[in-house]
Each structure stands twice: as C-alpha cells, then as structure tokens.
N, C-alpha and C. Protein backbone atom coordinates (compact mmCIF):
# COMPACT_ATOMS: atom_id res chain seq x y z
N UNK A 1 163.39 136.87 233.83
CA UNK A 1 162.57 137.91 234.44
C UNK A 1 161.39 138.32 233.56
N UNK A 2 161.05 137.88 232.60
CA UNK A 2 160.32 137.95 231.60
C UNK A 2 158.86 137.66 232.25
N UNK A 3 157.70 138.50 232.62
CA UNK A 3 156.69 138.22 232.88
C UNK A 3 155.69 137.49 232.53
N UNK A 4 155.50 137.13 231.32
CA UNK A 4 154.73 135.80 230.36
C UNK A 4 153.97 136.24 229.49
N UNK A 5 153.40 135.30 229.02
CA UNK A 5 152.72 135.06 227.83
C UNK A 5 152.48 134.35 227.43
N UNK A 6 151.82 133.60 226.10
CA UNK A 6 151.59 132.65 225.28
C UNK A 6 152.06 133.05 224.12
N UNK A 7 152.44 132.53 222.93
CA UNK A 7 153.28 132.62 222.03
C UNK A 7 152.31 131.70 220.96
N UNK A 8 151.39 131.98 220.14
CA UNK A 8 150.35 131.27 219.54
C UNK A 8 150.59 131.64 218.09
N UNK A 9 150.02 130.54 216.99
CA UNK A 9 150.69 130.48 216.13
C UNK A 9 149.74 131.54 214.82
N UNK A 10 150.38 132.43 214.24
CA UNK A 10 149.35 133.53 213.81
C UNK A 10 148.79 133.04 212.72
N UNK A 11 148.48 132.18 212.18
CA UNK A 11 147.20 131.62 211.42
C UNK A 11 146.18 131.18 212.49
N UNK A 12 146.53 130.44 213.54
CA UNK A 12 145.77 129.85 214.49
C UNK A 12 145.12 131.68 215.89
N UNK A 13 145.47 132.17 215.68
CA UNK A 13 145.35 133.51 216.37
C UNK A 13 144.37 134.39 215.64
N UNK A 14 144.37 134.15 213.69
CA UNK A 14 143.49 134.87 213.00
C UNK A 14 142.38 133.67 213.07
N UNK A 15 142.41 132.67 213.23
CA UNK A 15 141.40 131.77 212.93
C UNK A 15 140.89 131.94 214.21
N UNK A 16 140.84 132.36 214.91
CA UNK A 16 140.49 132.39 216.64
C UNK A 16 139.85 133.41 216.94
N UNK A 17 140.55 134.45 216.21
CA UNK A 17 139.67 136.03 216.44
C UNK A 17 140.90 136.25 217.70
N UNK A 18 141.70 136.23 217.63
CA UNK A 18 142.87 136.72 219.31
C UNK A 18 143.56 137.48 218.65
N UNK A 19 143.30 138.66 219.54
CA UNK A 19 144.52 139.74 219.04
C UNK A 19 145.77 139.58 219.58
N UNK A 20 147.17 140.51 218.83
CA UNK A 20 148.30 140.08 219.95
C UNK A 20 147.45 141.27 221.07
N UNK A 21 148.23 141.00 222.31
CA UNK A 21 148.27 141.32 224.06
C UNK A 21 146.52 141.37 224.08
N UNK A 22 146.01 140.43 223.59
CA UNK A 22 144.37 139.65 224.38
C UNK A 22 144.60 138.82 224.99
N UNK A 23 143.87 139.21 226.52
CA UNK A 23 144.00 138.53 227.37
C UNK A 23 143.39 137.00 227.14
N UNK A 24 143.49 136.25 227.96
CA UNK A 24 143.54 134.91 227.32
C UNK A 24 143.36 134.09 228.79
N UNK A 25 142.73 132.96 228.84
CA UNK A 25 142.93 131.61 229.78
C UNK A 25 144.02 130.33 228.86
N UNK A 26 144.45 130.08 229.86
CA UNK A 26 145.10 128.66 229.32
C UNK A 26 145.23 127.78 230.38
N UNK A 27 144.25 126.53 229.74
CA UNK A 27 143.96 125.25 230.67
C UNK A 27 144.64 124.68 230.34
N UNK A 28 145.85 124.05 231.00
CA UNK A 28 146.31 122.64 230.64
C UNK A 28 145.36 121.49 230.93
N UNK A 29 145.19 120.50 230.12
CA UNK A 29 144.34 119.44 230.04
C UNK A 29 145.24 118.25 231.14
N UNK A 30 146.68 118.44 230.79
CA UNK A 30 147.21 116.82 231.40
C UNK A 30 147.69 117.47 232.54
N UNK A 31 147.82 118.89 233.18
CA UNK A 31 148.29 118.75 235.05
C UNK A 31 146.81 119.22 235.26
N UNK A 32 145.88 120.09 234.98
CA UNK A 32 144.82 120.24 235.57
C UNK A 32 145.28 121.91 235.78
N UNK A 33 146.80 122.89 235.75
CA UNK A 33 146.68 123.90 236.02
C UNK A 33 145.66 124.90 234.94
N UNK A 34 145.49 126.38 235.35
CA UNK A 34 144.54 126.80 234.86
C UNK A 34 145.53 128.42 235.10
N UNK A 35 145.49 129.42 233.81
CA UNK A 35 145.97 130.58 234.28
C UNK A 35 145.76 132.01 233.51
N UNK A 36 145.92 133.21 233.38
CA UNK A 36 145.84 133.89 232.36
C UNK A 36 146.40 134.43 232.25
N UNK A 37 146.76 135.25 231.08
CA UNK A 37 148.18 135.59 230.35
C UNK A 37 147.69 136.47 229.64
N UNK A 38 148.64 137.38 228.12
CA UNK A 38 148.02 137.41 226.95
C UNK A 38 149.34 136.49 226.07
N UNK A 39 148.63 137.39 225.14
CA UNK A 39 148.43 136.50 223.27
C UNK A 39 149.53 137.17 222.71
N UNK A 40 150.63 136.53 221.98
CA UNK A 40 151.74 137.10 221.04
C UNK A 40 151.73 136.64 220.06
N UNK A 41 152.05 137.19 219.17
CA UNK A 41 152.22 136.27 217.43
C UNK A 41 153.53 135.11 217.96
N UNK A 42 153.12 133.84 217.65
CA UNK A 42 154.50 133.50 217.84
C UNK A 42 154.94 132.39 216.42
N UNK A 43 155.74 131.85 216.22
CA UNK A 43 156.04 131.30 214.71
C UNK A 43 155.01 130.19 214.03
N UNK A 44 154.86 129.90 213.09
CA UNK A 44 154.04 128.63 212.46
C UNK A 44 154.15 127.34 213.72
N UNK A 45 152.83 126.92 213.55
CA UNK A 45 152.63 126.33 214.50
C UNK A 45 152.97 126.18 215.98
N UNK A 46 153.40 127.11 216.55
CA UNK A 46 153.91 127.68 217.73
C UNK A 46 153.00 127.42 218.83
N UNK A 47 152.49 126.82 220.11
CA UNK A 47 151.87 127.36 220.91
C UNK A 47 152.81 127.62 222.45
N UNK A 48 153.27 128.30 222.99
CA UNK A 48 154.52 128.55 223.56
C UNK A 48 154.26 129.16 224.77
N UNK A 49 154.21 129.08 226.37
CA UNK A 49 153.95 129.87 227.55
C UNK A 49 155.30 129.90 227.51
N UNK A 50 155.93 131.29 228.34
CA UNK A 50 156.76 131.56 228.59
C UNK A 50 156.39 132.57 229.87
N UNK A 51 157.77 132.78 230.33
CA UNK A 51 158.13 133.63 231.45
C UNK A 51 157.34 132.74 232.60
N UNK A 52 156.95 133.23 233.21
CA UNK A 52 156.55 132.49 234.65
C UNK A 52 155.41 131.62 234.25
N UNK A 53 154.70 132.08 233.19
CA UNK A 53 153.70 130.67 232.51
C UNK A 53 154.17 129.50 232.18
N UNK A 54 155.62 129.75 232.25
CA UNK A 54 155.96 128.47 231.47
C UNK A 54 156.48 127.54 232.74
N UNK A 55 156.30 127.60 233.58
CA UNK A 55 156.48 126.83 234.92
C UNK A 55 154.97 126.23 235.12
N UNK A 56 153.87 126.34 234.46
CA UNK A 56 152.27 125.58 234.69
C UNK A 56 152.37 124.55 233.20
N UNK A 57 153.33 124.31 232.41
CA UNK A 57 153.01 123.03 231.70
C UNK A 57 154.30 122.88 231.44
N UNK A 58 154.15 121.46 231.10
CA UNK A 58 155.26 121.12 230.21
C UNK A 58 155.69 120.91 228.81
N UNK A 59 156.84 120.61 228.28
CA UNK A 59 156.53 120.44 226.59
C UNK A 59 155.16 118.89 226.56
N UNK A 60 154.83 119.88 225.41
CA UNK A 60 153.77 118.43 224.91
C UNK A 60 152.53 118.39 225.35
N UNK A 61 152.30 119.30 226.85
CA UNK A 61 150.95 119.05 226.98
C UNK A 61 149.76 119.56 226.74
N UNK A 62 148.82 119.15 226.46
CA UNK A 62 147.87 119.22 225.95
C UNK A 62 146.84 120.55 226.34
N UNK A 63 147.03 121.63 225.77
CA UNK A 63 145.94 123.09 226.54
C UNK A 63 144.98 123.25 225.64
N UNK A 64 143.96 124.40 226.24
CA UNK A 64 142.72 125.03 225.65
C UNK A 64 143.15 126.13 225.65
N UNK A 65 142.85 127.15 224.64
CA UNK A 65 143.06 128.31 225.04
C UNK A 65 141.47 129.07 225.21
N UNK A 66 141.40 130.23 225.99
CA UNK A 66 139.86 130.46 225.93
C UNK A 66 140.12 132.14 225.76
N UNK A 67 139.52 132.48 224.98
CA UNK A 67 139.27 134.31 224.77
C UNK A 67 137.94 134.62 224.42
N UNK A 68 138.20 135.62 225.03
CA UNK A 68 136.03 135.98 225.89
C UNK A 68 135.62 137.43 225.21
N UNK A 69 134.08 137.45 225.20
CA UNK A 69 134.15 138.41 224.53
C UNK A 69 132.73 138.99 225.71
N UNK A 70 132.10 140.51 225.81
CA UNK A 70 131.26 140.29 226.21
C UNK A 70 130.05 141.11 225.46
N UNK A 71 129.43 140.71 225.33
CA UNK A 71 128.46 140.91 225.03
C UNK A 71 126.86 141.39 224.68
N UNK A 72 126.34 142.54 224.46
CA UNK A 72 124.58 142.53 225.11
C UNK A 72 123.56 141.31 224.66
N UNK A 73 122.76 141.15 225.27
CA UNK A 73 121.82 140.44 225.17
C UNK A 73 121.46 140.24 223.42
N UNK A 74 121.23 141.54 222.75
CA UNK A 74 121.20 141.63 221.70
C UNK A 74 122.28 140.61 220.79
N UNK A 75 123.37 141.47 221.08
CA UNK A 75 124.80 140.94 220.17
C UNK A 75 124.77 139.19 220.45
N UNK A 76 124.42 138.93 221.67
CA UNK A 76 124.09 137.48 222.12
C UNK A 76 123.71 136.48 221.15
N UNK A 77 122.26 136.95 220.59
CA UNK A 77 121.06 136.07 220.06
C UNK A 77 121.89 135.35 219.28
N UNK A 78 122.33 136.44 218.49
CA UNK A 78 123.35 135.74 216.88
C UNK A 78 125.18 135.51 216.94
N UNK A 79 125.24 135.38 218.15
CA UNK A 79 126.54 135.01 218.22
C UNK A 79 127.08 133.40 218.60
N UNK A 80 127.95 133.08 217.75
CA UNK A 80 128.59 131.67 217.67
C UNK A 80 129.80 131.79 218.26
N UNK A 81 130.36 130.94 218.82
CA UNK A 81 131.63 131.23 219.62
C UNK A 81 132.66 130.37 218.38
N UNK A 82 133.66 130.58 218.23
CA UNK A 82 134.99 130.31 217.40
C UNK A 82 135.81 129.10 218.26
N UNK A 83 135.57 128.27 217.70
CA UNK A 83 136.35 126.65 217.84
C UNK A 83 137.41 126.48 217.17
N UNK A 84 138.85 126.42 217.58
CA UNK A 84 139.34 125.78 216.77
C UNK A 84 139.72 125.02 217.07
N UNK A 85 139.93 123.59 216.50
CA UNK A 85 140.43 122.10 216.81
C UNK A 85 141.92 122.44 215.82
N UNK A 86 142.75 121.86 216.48
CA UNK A 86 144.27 121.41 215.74
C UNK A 86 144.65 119.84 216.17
N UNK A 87 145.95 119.85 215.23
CA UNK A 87 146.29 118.00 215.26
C UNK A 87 147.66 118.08 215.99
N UNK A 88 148.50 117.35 216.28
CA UNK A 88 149.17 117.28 217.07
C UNK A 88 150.76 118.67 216.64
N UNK A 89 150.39 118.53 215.18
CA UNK A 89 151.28 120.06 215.02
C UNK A 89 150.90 121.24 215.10
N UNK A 90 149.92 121.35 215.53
CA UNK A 90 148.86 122.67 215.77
C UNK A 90 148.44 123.25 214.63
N UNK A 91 147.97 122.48 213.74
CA UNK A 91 147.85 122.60 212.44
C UNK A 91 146.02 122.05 212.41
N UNK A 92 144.83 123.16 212.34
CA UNK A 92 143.78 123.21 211.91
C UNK A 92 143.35 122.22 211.42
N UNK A 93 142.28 121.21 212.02
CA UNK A 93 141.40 120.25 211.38
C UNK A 93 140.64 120.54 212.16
N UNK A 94 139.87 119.51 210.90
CA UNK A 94 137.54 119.65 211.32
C UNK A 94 137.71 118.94 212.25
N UNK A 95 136.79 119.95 213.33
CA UNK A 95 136.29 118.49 214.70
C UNK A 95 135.57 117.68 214.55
C-alpha cells in the first residue's frame, strides 16, 4: 500500500542537486514508460521505484531521472543544468 517513490543513491542525489521528497520524472529508457514521483535517500548505489512506481520498470532497466528548477530570465542567462552520467553500478563517470 505504499504510495511510491524513488530510492536514489545519496552521493548521486548530492551530485544532482535532489533533495529528499523533490519531485522528480523518471523515464525508463527500455519500456518507454514515463512518471513522477519524489526523491528518498536510498543506500550506496541504490536507484530503487517502489510502491506503485515500481510496477513501470523492471530490475535492470535503464532510467533518466529529471529534476526541474524554475527560473527568471535573469537566473537563466548563467545557469547550467547538472548531468550526471553513472556506469552500470550507479557509480559516477565522465560522459
């Protein structure tokens, strides 16, 4: 009965700029579903949907996570958006 979440791994959450309960998108890459949730600390290398999220992927597959910010025009000019690439343990490498 657990309503959901994502369960993301808190080095990968500080490297991201995601707070815990920030709302969040999560694309799975290999079914094509698409949904939003929020953000929990969840263990080293963790990336984890649960509760009714966890019925849109399966183990192993491949997601994006996306967290939005908004912005003025101003704050705009000089803003870079936060990439992070991981390797198959969700462990941070250069893209």
């Amino acid at each position: 009965d657990y309503v959901g979440s994502i369960s993301i791994d808190p080095a990968l959450m500080q490297r991201a700029d995601i707070a815990e309960n920030e709302r969040v998108d999560v694309l799975n890459v290999d079914n094509g579903e698409r949904l939003t949730t929020y953000a929990i600390t969840g263990g080293p290398g963790e990336i984890c949907l649960n509760g009714a999220a966890a019925h849109k992927a399966a183990k192993d597959d491949l997601v994006i996570i996306c967290a939005y910010a908004w912005l003025t025009s101003e704050e705009l000019a000089d803003h870079a958006p936060r990439i992070v690439h991981v390797d198959a343990a969700n462990r941070p490498v250069a893209p």
